[in-house]
Each structure stands twice: as structure tokens, then as C-alpha cells.
PDB file of N, CA and C in Angstrom:
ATOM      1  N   UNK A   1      12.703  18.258   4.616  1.00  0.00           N
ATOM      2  CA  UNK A   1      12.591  16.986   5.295  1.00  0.00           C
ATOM      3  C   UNK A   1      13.950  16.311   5.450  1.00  0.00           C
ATOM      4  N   UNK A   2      14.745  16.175   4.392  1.00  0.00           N
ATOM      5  CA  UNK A   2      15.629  15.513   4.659  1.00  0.00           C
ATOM      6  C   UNK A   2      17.305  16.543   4.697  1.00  0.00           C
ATOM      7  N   UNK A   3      16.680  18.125   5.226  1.00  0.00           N
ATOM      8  CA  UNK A   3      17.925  19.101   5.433  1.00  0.00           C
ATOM      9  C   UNK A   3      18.924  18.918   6.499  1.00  0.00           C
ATOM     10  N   UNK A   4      18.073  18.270   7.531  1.00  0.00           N
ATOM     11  CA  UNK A   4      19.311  18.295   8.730  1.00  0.00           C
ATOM     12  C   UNK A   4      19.891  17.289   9.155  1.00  0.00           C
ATOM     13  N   UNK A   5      19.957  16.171   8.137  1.00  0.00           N
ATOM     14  CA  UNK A   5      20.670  14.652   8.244  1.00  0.00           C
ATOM     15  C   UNK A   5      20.624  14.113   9.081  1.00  0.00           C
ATOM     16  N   UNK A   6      19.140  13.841   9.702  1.00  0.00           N
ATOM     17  CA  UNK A   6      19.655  12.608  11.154  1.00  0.00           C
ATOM     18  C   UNK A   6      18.816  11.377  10.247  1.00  0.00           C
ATOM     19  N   UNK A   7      19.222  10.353  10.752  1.00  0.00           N
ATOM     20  CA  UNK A   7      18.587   9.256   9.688  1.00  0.00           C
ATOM     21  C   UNK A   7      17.130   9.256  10.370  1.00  0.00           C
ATOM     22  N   UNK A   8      16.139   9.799  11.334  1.00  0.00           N
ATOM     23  CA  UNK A   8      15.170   9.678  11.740  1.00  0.00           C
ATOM     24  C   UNK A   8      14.339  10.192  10.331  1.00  0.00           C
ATOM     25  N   UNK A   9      14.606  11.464  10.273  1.00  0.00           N
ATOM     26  CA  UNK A   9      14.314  12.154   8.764  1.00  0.00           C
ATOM     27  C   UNK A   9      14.347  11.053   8.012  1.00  0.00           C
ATOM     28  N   UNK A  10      14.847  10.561   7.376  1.00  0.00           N
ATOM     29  CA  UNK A  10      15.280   9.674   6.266  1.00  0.00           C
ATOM     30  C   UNK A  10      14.063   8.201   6.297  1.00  0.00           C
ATOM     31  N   UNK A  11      13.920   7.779   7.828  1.00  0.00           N
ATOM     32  CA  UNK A  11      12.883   7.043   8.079  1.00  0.00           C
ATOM     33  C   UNK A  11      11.442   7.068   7.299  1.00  0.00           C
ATOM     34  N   UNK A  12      11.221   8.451   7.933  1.00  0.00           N
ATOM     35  CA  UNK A  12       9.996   8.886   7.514  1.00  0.00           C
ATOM     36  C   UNK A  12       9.495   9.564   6.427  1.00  0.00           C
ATOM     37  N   UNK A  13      10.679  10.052   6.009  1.00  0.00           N
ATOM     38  CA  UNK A  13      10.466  10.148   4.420  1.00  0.00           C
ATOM     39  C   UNK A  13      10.491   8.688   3.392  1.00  0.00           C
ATOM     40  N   UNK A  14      11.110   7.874   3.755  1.00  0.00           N
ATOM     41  CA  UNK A  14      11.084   6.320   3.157  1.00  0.00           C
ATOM     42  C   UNK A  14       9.662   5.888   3.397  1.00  0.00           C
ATOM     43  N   UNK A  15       9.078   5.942   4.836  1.00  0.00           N
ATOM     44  CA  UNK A  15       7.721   5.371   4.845  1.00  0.00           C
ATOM     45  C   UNK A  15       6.982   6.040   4.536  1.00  0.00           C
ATOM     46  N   UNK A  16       6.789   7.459   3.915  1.00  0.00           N
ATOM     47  CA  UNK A  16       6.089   8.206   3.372  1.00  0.00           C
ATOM     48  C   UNK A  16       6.197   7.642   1.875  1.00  0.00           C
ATOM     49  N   UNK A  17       6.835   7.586   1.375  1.00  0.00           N
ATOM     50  CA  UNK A  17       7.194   6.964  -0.038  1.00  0.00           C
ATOM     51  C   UNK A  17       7.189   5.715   0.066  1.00  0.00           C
ATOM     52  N   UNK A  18       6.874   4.542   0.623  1.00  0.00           N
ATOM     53  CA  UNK A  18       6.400   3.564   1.017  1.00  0.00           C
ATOM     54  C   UNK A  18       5.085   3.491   0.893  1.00  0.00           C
ATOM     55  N   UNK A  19       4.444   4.070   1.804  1.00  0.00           N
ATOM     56  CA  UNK A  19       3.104   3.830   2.346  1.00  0.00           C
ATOM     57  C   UNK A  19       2.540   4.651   0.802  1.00  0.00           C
ATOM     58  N   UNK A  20       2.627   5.617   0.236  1.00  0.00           N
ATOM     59  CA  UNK A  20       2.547   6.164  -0.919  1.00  0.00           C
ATOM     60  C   UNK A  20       2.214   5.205  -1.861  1.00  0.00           C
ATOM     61  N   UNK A  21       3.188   4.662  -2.388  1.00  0.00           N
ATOM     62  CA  UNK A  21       3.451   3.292  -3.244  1.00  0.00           C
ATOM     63  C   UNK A  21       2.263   2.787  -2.832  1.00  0.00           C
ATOM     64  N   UNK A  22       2.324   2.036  -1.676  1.00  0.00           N
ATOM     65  CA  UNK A  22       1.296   0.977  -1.392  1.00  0.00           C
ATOM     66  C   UNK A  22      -0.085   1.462  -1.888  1.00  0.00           C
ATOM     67  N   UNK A  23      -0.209   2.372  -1.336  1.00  0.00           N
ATOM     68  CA  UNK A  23      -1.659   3.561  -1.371  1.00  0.00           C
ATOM     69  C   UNK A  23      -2.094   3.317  -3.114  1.00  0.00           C
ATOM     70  N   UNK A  24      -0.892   4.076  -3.656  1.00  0.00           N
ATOM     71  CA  UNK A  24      -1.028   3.928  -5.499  1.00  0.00           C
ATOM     72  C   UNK A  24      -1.692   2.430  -5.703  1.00  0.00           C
ATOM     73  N   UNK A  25      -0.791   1.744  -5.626  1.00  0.00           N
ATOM     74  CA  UNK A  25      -0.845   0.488  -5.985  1.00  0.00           C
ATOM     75  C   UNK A  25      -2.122  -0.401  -5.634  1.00  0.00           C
ATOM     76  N   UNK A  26      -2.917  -0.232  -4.121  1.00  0.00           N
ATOM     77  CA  UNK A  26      -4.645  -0.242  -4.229  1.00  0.00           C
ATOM     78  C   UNK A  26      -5.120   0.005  -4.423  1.00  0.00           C
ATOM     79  N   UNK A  27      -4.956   1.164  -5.017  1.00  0.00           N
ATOM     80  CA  UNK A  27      -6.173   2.156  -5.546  1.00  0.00           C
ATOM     81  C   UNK A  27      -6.138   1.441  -7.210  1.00  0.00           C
ATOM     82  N   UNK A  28      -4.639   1.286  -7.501  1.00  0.00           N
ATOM     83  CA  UNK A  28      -5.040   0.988  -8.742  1.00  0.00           C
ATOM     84  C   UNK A  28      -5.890  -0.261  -9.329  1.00  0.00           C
ATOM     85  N   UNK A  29      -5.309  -1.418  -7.981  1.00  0.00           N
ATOM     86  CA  UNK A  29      -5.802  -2.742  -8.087  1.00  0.00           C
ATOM     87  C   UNK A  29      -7.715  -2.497  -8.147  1.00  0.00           C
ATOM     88  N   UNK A  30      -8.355  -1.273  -7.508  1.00  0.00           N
ATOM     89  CA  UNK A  30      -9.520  -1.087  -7.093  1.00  0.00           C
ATOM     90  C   UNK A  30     -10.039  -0.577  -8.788  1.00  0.00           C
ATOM     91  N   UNK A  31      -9.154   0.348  -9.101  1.00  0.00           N
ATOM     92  CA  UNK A  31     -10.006   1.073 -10.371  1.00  0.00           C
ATOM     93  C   UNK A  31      -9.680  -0.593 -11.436  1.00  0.00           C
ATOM     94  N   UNK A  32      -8.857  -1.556 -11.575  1.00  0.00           N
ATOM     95  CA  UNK A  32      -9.081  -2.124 -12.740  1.00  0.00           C
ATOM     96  C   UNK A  32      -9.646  -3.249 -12.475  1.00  0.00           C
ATOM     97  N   UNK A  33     -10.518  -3.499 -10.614  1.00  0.00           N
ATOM     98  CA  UNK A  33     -10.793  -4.676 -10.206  1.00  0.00           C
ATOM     99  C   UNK A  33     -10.112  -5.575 -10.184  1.00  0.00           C
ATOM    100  N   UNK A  34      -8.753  -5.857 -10.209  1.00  0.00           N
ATOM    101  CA  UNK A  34      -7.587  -6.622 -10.015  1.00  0.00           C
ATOM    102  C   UNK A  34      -7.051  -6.874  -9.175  1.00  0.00           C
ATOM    103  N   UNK A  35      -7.274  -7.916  -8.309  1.00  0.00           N
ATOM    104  CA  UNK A  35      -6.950  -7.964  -6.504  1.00  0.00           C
ATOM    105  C   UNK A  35      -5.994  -9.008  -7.043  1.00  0.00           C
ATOM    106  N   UNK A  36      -4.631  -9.110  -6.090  1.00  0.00           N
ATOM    107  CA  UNK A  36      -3.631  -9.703  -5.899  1.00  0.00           C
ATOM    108  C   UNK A  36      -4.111 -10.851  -5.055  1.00  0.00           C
ATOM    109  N   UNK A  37      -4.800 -10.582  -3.975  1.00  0.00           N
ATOM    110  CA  UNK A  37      -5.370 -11.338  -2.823  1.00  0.00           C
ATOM    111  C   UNK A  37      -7.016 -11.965  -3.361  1.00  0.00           C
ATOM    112  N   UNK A  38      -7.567 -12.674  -4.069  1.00  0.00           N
ATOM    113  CA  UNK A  38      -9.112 -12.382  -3.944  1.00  0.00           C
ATOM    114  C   UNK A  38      -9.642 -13.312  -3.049  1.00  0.00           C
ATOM    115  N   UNK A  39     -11.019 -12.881  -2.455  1.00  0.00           N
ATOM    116  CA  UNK A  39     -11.300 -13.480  -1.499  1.00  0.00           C
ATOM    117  C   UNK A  39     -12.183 -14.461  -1.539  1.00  0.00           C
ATOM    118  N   UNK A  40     -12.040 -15.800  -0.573  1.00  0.00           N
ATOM    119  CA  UNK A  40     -12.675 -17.227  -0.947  1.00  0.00           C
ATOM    120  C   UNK A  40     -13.911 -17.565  -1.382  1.00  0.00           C
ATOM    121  N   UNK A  41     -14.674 -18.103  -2.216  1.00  0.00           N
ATOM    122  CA  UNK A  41     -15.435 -17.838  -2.625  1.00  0.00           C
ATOM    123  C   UNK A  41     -16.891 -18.247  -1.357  1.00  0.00           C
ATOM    124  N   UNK A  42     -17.861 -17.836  -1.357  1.00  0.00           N
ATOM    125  CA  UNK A  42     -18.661 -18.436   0.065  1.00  0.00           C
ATOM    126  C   UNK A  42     -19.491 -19.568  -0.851  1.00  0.00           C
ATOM    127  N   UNK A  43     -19.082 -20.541   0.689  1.00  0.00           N
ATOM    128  CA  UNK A  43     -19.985 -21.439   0.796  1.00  0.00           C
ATOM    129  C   UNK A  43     -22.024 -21.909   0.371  1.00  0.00           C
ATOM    130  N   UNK A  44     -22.304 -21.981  -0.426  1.00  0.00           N
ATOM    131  CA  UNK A  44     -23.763 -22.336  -0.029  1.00  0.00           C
ATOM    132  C   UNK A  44     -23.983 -23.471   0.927  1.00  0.00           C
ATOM    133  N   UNK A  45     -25.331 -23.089   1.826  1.00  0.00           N
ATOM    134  CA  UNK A  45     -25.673 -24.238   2.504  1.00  0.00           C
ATOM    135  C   UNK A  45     -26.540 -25.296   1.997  1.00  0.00           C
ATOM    136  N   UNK A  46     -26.426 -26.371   2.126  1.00  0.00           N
ATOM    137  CA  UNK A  46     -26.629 -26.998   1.661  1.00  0.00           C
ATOM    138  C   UNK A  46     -28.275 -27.703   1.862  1.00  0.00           C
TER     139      UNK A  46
END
């Protein structure tokens, strides 16, 4: 991937290892139920 030095290579190996990371990092938030983001709680009507 990164044998024939054009920085295009280098791109996509970064967002591969990027998007990677990210990937890890939800999955993990999923297995310990730990959301960074959680979502609002709903309304009852009244």
C-alpha cells in the first residue's frame, strides 16, 4: 500500500486507519453500553 510513494496511497491508508479507529471505538461504546452522544429522552403526552 504504501510501496510506491504517491501521497494518494498515504490518504487511504490514513482513512483506513481512521475509519478503523472509529469502527473500534463504536463497537466498543455498543458492547459496554456507553454512548458518548445519548439520545433525548422522549416526551410523554400529556
Amino acid at each position: 500500500m504504501l510501496g510506491d510513494g504517491f501521497a494518494g496511497d498515504l490518504s487511504v491508508c490514513m482513512f483506513l486507519i481512521l475509519a478503523t479507529g472509529v469502527a473500534l471505538w463504536i463497537g466498543y461504546a455498543v458492547l459496554r453500553d456507553d454512548w458518548v452522544i445519548k439520545p433525548m429522552p422522549r416526551r410523554r403526552p400529556n
